[in-house]
C-alpha atoms as a PDB file:
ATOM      1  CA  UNK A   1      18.099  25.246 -18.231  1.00  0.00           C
ATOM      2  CA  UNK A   2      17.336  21.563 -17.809  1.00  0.00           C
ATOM      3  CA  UNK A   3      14.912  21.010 -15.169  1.00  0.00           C
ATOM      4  CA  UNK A   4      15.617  18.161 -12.339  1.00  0.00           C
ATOM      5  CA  UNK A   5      13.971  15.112 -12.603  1.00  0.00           C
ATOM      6  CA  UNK A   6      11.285  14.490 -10.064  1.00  0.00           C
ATOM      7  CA  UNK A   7      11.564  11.654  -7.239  1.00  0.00           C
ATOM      8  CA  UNK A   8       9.643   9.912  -4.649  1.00  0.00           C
ATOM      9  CA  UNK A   9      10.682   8.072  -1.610  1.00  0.00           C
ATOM     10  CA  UNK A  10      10.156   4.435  -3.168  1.00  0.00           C
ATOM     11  CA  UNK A  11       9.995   1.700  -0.318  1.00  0.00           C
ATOM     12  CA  UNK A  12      10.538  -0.970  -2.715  1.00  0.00           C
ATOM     13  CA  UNK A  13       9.573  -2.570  -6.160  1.00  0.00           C
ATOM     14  CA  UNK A  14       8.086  -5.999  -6.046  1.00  0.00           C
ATOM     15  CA  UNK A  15       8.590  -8.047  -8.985  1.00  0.00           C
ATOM     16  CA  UNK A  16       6.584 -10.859 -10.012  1.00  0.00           C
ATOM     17  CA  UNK A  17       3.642  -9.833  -7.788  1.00  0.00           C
ATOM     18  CA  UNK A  18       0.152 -11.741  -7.776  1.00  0.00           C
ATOM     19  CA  UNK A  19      -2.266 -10.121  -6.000  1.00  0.00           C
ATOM     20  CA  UNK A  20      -2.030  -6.451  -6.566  1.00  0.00           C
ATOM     21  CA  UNK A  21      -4.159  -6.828 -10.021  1.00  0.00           C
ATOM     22  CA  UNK A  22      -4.705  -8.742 -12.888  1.00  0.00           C
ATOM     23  CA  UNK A  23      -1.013 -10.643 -14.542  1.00  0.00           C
ATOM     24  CA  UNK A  24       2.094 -10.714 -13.310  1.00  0.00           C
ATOM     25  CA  UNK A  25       2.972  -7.246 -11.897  1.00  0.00           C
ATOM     26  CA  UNK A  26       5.634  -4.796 -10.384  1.00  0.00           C
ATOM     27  CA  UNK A  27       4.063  -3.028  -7.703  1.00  0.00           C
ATOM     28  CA  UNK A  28       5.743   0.191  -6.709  1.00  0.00           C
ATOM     29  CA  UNK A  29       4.872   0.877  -3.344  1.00  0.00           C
ATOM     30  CA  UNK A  30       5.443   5.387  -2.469  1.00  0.00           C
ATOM     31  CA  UNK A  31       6.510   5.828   1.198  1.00  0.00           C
ATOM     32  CA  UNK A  32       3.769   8.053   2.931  1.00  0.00           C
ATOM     33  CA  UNK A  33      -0.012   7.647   3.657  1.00  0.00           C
ATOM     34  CA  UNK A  34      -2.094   9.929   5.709  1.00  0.00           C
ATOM     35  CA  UNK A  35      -3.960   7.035   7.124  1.00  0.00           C
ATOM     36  CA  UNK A  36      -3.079   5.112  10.285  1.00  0.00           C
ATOM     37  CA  UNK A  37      -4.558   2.086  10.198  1.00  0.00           C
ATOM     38  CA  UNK A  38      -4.351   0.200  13.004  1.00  0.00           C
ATOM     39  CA  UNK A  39      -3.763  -3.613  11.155  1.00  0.00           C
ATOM     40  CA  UNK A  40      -1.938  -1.964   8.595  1.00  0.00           C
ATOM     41  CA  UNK A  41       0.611  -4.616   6.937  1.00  0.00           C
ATOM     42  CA  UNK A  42       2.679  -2.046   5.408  1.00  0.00           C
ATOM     43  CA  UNK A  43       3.782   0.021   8.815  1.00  0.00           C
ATOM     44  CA  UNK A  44       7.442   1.452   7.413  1.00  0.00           C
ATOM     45  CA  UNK A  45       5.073   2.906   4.548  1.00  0.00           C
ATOM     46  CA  UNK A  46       2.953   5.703   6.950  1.00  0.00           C
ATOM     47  CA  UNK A  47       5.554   8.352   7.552  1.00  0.00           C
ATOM     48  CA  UNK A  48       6.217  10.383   4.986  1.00  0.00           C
ATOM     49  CA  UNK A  49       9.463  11.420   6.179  1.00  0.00           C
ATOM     50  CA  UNK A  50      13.044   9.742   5.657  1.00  0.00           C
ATOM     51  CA  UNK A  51      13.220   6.763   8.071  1.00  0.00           C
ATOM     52  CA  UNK A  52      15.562   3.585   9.450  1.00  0.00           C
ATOM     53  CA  UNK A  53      14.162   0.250   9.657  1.00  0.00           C
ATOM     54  CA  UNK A  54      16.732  -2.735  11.270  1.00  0.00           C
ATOM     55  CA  UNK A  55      16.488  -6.096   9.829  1.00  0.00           C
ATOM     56  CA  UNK A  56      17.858  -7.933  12.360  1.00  0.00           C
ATOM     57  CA  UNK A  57      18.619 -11.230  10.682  1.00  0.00           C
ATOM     58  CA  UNK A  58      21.258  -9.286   8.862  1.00  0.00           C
ATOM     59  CA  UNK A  59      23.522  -8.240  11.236  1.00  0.00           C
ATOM     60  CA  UNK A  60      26.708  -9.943  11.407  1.00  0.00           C
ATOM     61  CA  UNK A  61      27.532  -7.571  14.625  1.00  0.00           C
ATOM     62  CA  UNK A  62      30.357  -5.964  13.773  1.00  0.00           C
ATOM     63  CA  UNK A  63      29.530  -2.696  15.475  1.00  0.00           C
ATOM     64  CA  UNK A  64      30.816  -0.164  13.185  1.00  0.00           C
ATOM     65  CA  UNK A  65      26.995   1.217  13.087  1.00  0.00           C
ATOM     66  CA  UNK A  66      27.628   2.079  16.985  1.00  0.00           C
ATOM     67  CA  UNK A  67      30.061   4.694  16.100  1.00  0.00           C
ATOM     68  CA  UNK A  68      28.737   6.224  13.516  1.00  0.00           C
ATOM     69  CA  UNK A  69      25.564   7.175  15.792  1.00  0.00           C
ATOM     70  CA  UNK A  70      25.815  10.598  16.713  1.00  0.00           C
ATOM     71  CA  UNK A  71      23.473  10.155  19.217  1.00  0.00           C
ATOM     72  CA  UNK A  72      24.670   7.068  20.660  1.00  0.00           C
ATOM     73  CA  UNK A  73      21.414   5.473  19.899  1.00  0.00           C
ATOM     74  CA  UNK A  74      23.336   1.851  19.140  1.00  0.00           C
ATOM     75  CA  UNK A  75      24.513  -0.704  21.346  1.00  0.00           C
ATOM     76  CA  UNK A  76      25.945  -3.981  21.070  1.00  0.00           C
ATOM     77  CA  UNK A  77      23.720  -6.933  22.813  1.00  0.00           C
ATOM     78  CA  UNK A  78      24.115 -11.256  22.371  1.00  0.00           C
ATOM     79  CA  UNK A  79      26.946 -10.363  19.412  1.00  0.00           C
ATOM     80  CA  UNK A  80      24.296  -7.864  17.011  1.00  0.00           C
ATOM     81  CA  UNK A  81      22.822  -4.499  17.906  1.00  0.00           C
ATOM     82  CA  UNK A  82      19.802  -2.912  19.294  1.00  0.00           C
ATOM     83  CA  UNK A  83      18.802   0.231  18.902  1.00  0.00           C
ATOM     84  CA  UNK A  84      17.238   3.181  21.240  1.00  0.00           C
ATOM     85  CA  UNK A  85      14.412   3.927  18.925  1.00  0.00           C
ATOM     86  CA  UNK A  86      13.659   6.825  21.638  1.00  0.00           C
ATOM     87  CA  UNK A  87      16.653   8.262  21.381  1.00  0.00           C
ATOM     88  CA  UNK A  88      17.091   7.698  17.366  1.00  0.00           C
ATOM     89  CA  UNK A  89      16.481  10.797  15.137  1.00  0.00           C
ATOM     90  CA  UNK A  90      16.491   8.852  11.679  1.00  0.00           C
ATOM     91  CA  UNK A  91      19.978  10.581  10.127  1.00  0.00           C
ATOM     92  CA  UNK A  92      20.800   7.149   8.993  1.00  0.00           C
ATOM     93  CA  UNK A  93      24.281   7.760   9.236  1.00  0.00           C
ATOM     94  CA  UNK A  94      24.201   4.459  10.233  1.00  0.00           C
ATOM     95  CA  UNK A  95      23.217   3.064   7.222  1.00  0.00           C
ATOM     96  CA  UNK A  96      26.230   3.976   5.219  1.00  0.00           C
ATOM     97  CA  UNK A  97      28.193   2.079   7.944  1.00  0.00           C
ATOM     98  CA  UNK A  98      26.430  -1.181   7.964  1.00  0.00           C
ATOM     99  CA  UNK A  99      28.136  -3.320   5.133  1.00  0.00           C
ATOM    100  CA  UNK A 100      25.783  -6.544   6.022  1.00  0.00           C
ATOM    101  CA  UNK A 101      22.266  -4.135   4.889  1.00  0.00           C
ATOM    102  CA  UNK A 102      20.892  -5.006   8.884  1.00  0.00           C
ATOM    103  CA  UNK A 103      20.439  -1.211   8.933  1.00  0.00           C
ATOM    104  CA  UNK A 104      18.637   0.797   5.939  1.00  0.00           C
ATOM    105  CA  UNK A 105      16.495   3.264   5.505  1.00  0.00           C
ATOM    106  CA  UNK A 106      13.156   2.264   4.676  1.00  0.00           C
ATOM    107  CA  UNK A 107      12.893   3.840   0.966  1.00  0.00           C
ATOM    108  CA  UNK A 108      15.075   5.634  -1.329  1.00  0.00           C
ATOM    109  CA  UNK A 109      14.548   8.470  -3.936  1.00  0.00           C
ATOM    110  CA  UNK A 110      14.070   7.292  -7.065  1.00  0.00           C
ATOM    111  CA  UNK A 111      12.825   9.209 -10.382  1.00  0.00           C
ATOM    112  CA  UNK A 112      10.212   8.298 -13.069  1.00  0.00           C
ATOM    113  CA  UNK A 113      12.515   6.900 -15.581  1.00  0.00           C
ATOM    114  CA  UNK A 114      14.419   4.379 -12.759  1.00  0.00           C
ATOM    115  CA  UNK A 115      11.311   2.774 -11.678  1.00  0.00           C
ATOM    116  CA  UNK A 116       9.428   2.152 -14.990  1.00  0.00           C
ATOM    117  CA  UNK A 117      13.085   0.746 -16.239  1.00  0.00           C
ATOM    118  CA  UNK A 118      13.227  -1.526 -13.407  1.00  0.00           C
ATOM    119  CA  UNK A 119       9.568  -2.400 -14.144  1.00  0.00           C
ATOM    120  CA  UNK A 120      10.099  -2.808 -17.783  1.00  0.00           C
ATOM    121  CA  UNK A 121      12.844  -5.523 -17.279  1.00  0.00           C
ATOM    122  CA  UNK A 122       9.458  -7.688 -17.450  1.00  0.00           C
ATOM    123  CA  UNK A 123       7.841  -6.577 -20.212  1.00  0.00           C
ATOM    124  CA  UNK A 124       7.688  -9.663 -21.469  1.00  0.00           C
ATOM    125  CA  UNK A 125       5.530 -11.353 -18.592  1.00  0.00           C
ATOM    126  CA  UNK A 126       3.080  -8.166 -18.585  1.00  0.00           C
ATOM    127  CA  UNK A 127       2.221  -9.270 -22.317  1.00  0.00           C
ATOM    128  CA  UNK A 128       1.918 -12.957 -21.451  1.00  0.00           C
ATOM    129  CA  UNK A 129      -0.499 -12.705 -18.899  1.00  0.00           C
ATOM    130  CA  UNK A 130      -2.163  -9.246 -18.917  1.00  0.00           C
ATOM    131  CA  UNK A 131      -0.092  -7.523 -16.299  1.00  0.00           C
ATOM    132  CA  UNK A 132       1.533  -4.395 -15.809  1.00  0.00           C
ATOM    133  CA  UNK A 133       3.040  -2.043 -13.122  1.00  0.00           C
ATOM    134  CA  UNK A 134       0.852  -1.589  -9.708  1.00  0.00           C
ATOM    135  CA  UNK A 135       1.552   1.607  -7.848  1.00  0.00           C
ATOM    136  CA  UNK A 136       0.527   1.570  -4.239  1.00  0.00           C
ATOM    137  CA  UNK A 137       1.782   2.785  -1.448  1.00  0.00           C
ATOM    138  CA  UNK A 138       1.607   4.179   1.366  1.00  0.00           C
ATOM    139  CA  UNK A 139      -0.805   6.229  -0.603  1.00  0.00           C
ATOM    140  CA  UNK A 140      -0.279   6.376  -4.362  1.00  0.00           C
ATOM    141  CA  UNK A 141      -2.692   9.833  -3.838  1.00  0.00           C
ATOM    142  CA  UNK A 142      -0.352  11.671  -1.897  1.00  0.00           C
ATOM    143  CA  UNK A 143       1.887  12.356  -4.859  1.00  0.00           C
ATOM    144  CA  UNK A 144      -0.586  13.081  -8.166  1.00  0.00           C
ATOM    145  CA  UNK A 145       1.956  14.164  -9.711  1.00  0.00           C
ATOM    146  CA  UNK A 146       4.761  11.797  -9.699  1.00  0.00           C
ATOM    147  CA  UNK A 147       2.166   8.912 -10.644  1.00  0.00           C
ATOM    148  CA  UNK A 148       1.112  10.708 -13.303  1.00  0.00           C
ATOM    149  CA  UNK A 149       4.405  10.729 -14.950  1.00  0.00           C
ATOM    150  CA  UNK A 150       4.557   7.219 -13.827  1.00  0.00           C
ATOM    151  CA  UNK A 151       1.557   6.435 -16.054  1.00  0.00           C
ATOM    152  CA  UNK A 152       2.887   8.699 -19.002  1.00  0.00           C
ATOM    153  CA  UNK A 153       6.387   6.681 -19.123  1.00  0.00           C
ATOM    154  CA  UNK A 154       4.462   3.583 -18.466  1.00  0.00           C
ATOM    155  CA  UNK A 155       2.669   4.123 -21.688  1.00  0.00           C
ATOM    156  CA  UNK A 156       5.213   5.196 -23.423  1.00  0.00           C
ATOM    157  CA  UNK A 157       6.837   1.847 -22.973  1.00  0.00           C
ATOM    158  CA  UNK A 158       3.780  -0.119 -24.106  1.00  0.00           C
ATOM    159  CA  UNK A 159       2.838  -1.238 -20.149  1.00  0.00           C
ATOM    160  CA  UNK A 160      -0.808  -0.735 -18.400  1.00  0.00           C
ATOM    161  CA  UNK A 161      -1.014   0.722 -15.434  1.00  0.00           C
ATOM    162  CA  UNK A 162      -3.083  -0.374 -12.147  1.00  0.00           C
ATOM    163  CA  UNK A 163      -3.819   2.186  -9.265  1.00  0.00           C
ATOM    164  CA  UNK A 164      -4.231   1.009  -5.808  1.00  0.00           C
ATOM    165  CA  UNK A 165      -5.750   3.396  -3.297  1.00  0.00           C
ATOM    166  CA  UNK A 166      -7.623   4.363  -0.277  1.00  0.00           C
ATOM    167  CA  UNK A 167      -9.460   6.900  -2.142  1.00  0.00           C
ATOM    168  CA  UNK A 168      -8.144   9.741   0.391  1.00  0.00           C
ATOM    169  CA  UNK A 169      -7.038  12.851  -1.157  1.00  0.00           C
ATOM    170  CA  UNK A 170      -7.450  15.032  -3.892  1.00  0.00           C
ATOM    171  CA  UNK A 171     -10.435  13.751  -5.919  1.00  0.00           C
ATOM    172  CA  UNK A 172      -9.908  16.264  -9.197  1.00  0.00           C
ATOM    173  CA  UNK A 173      -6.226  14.568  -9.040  1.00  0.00           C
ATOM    174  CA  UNK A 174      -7.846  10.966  -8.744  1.00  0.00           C
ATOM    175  CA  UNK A 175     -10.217  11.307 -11.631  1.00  0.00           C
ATOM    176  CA  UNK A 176      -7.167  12.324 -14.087  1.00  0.00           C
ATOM    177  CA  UNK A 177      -5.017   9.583 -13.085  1.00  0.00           C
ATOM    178  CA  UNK A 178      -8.047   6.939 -13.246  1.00  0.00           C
ATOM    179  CA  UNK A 179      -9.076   8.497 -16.648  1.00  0.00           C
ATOM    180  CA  UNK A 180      -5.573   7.990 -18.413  1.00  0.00           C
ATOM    181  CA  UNK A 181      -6.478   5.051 -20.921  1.00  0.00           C
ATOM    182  CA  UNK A 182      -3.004   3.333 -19.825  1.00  0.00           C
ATOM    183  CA  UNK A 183      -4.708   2.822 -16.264  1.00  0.00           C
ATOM    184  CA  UNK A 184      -6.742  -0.467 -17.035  1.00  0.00           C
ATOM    185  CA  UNK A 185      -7.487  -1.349 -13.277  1.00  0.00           C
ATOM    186  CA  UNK A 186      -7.793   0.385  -9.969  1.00  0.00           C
ATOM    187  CA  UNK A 187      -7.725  -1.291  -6.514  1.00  0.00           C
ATOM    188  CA  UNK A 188     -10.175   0.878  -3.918  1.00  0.00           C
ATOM    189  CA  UNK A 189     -10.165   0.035  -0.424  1.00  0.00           C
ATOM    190  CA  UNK A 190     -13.002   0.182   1.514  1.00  0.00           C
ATOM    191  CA  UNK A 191     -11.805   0.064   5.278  1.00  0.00           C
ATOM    192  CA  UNK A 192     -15.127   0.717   6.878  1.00  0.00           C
ATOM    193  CA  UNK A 193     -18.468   2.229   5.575  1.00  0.00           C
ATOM    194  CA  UNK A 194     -19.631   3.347   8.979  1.00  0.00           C
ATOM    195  CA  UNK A 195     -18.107   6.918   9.127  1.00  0.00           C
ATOM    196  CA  UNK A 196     -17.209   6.642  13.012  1.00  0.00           C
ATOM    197  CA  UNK A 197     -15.721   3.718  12.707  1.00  0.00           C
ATOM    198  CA  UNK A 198     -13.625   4.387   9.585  1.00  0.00           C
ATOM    199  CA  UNK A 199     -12.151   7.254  11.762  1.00  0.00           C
ATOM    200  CA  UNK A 200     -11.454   5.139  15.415  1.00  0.00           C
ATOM    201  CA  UNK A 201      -9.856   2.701  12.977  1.00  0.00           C
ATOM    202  CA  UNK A 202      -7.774   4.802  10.186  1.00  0.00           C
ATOM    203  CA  UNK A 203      -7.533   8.244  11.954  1.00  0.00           C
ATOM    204  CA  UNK A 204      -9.426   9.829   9.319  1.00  0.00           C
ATOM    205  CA  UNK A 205     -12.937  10.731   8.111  1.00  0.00           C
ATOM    206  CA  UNK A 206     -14.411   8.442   5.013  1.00  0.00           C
ATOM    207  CA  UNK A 207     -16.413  11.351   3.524  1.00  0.00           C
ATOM    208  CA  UNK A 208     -14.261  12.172   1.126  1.00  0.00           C
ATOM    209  CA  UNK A 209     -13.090   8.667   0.483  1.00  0.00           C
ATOM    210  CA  UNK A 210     -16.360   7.937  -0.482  1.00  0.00           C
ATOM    211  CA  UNK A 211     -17.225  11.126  -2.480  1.00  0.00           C
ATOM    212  CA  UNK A 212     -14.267  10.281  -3.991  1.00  0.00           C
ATOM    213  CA  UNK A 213     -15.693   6.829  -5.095  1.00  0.00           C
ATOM    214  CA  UNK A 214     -18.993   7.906  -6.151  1.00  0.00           C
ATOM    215  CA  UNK A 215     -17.489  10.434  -8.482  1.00  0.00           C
ATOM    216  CA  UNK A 216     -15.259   7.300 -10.397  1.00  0.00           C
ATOM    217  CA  UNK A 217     -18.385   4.735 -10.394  1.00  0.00           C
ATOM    218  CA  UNK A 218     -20.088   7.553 -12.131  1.00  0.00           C
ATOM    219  CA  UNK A 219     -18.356   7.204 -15.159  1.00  0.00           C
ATOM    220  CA  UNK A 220     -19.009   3.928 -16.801  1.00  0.00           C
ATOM    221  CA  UNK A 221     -15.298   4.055 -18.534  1.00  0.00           C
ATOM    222  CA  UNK A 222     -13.551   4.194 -14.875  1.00  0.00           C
ATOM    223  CA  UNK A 223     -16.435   2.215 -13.469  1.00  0.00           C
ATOM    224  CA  UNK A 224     -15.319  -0.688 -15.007  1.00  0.00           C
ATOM    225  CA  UNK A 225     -11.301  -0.257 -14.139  1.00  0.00           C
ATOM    226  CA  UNK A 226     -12.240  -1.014 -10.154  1.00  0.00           C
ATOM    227  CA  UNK A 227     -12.240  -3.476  -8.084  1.00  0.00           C
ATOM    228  CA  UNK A 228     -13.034  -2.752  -4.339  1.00  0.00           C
ATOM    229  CA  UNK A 229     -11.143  -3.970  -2.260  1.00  0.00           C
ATOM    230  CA  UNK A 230     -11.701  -4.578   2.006  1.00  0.00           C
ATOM    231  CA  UNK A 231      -9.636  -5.616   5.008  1.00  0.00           C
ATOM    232  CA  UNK A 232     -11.506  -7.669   7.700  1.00  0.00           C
ATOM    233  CA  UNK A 233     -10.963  -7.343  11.076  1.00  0.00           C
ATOM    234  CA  UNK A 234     -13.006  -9.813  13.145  1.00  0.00           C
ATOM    235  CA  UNK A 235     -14.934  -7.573  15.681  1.00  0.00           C
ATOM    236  CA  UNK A 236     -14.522  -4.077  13.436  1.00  0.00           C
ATOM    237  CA  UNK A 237     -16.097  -4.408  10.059  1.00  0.00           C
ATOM    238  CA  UNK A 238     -17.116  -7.752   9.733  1.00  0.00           C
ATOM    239  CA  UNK A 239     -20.504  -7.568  11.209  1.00  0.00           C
ATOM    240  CA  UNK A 240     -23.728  -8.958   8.904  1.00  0.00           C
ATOM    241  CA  UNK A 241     -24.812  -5.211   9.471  1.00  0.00           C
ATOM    242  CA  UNK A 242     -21.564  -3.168   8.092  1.00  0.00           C
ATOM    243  CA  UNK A 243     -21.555  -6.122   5.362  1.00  0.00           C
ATOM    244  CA  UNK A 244     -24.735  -5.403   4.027  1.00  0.00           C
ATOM    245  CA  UNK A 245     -24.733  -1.866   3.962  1.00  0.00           C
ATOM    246  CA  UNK A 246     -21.020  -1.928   2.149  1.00  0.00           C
ATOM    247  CA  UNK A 247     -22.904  -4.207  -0.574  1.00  0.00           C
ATOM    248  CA  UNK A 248     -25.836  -2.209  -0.525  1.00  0.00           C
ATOM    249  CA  UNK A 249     -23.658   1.332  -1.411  1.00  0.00           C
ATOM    250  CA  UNK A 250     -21.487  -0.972  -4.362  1.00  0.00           C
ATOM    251  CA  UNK A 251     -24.536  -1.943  -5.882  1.00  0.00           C
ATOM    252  CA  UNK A 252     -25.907   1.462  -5.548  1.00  0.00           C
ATOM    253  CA  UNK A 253     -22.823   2.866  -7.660  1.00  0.00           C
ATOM    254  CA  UNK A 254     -22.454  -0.071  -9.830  1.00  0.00           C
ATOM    255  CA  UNK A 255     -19.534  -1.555  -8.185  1.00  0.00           C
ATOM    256  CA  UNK A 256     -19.779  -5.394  -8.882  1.00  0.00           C
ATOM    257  CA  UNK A 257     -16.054  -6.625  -8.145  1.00  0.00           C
ATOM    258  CA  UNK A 258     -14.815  -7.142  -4.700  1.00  0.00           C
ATOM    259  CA  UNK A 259     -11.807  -8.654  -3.221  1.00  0.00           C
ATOM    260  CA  UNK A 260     -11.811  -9.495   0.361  1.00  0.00           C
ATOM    261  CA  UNK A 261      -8.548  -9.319   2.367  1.00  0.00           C
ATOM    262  CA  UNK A 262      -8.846 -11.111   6.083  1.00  0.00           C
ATOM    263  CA  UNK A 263      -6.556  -9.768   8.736  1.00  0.00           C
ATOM    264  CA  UNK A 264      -3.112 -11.139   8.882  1.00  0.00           C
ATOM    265  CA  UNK A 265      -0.296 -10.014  11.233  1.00  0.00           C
ATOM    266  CA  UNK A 266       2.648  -9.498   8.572  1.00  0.00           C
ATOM    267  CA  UNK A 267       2.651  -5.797  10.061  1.00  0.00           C
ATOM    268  CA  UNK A 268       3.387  -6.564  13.222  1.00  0.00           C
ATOM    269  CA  UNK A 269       7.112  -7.815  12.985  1.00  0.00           C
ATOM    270  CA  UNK A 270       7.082  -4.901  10.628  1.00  0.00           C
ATOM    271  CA  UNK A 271       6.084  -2.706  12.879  1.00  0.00           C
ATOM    272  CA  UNK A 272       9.003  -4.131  15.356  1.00  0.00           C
ATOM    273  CA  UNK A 273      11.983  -3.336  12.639  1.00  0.00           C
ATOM    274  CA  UNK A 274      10.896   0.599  12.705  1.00  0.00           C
ATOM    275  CA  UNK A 275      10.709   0.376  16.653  1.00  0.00           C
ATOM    276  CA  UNK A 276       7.266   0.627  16.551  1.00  0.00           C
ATOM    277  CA  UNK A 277       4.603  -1.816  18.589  1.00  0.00           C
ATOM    278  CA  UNK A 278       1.378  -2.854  16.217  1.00  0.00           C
ATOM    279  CA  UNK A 279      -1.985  -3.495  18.092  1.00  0.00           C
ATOM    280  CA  UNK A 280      -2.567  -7.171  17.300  1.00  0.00           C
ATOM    281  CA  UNK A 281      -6.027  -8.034  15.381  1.00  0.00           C
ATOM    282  CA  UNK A 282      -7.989 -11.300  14.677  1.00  0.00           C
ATOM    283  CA  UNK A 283      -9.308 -12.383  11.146  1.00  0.00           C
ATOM    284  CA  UNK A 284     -12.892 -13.647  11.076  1.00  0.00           C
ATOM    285  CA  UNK A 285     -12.979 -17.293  11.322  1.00  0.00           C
ATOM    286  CA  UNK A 286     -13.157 -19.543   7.567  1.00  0.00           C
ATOM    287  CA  UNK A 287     -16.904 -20.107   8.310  1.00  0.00           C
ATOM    288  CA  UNK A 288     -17.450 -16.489   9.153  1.00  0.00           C
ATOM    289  CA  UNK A 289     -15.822 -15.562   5.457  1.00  0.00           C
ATOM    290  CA  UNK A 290     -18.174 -17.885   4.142  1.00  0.00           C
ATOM    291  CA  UNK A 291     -21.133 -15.931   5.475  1.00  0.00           C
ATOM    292  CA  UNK A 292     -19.521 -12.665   4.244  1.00  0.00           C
ATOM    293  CA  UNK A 293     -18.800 -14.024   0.838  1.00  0.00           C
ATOM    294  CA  UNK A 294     -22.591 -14.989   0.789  1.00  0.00           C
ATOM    295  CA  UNK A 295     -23.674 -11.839   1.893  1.00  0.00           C
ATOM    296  CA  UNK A 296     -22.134  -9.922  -1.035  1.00  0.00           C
ATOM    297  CA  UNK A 297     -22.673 -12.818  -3.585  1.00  0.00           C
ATOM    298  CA  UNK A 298     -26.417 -12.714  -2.718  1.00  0.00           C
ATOM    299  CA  UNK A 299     -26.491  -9.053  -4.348  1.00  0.00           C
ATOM    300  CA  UNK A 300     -24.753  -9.814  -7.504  1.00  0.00           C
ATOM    301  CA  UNK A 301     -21.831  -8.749  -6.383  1.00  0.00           C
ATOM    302  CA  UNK A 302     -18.093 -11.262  -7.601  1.00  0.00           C
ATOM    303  CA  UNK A 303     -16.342 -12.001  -4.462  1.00  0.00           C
ATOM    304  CA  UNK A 304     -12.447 -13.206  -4.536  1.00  0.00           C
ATOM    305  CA  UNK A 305     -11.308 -13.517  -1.285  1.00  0.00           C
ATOM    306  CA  UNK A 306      -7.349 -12.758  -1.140  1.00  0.00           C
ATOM    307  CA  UNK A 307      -4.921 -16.069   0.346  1.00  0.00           C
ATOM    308  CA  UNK A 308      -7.622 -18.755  -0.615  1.00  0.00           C
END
């Protein structure tokens, strides 16, 4: 009896990506993440169930979405739509109505084999300049398994892998999938070292997060894969204070790469396409990130700072 092939909800696959590891990569970014993060840029990626997103500057406004709606949650308005996000359930009936694409749902099953072929269309950039596939998310961690065979075919096809996390989730899972020899890089985020603050701004505790991390930097062959990486949020984690003691707990466990990610507000029209409303943050100022850089520079620790 031949056994289905597993899928994932797959939000979309980036090609010729920059800054999600070393090369030119594909990064495959899994729909779910048991995080909310209030600046996060990838909104439409939280929710782990199915979900409609309306890209406005799509719609040619020929209403045929509006009667497919079984709960009348469309309406016609200045020749497109809007919809009732209150009143929508997500059935995305309305998506296989919408010729123009204005109305989709926000990620689509997909198995092993169809993303690692779509990935493997550039094979030939990977080798050039020491790239490879990026799977992110959402949370990569909330489906072990699925990466994992991710990685396997990956290999198979001659293409390194790079893991980009928050670090929350199963840690026995996270040490196999870091351990594979075709994973050659993983992206850790550090939101916030303080654990009362990582929790008023991600929802969630960062004890296991950083458990999690300890038991990686602890082995010198994963050690060497990661590169932490933090968002800053002028006014949340930006202070000389949380600064030093983030620098003080890399250099503790050996952690000497970071990439520094300031604030920017690509979530927030995000957030307005899933009929959401994102709380609106400030980066700290470019003399501010100069300070920070010097702050983690001044402990040995390599400092790229994302957009610059």
């Amino acid at each position: 009896m031949n056994q289905e092939p597993m899928t994932a909800p797959v939000g979309s696959i980036q090609k010729f990506s920059v800054e999600d590891g070393p090369g030119i990569r594909t990064t495959v970014f899994l729909k779910g993440c048991p995080l909310r993060c209030k600046w996060c840029h990838n909104p439409e990626m939280i929710d782990f169930s199915p979900q409609l997103i309306y890209l406005t500057n799509r719609c040619i406004g020929c209403g045929f979405c509006i009667e497919s709606c079984p709960q009348g949650a469309i309406r016609p308005k200045d020749g497109k739509i809007v919809v009732d996000w209150a009143v929508c359930d997500d059935c995305l009936r309305c998506t296989k109505a919408c010729y123009a694409g204005a109305l989709k749902s926000v990620a689509d099953e997909m198995t092993v084999a169809e993303v690692v072929g779509e990935a493997e269309k550039d094979k030939g950039f990977y080798e050039h300049t020491g790239g490879g596939i990026t799977v992110s998310g959402g949370e990569m961690l909330s489906r072990p398994r699925y990466v994992a065979e991710i990685i396997r075919e990956a290999d198979s096809k001659g293409i390194h892998v790079c893991l980009d996390t928050s670090g929350f989730g199963d840690g026995e899972a996270l040490y196999d999938l870091a351990a594979s020899p075709a994973v050659t890089d993983i992206l850790y985020d550090m939101k916030c070292i303080q654990p009362q603050k990582h929790l008023e701004g991600t929802g969630v505790d960062n004890q296991g997060i950083l458990e999690n991390l300890v038991r990686l930097a602890a082995d010198a062959r994963i050690c060497k894969k990661i590169t932490m990486r933090m968002p800053l949020i002028s006014g949340y984690n930006d202070t000389d204070e949380i600064i030093k003691e983030t620098a003080a707990f890399f250099i503790k466990n050996n952690l000497r790469k970071v990439t520094l990610l300031p604030y920017h507000t690509l979530g927030v029209s995000k957030s307005e396409r899933i009929g959401e409303v994102a709380e609106v943050f400030e980066p700290p100022s470019p003399e501010r990130l100069v300070q920070i850089r010097s702050l983690f520079e001044l402990t040995g620790i390599t400092v790229e700072v994302l957009g610059q």
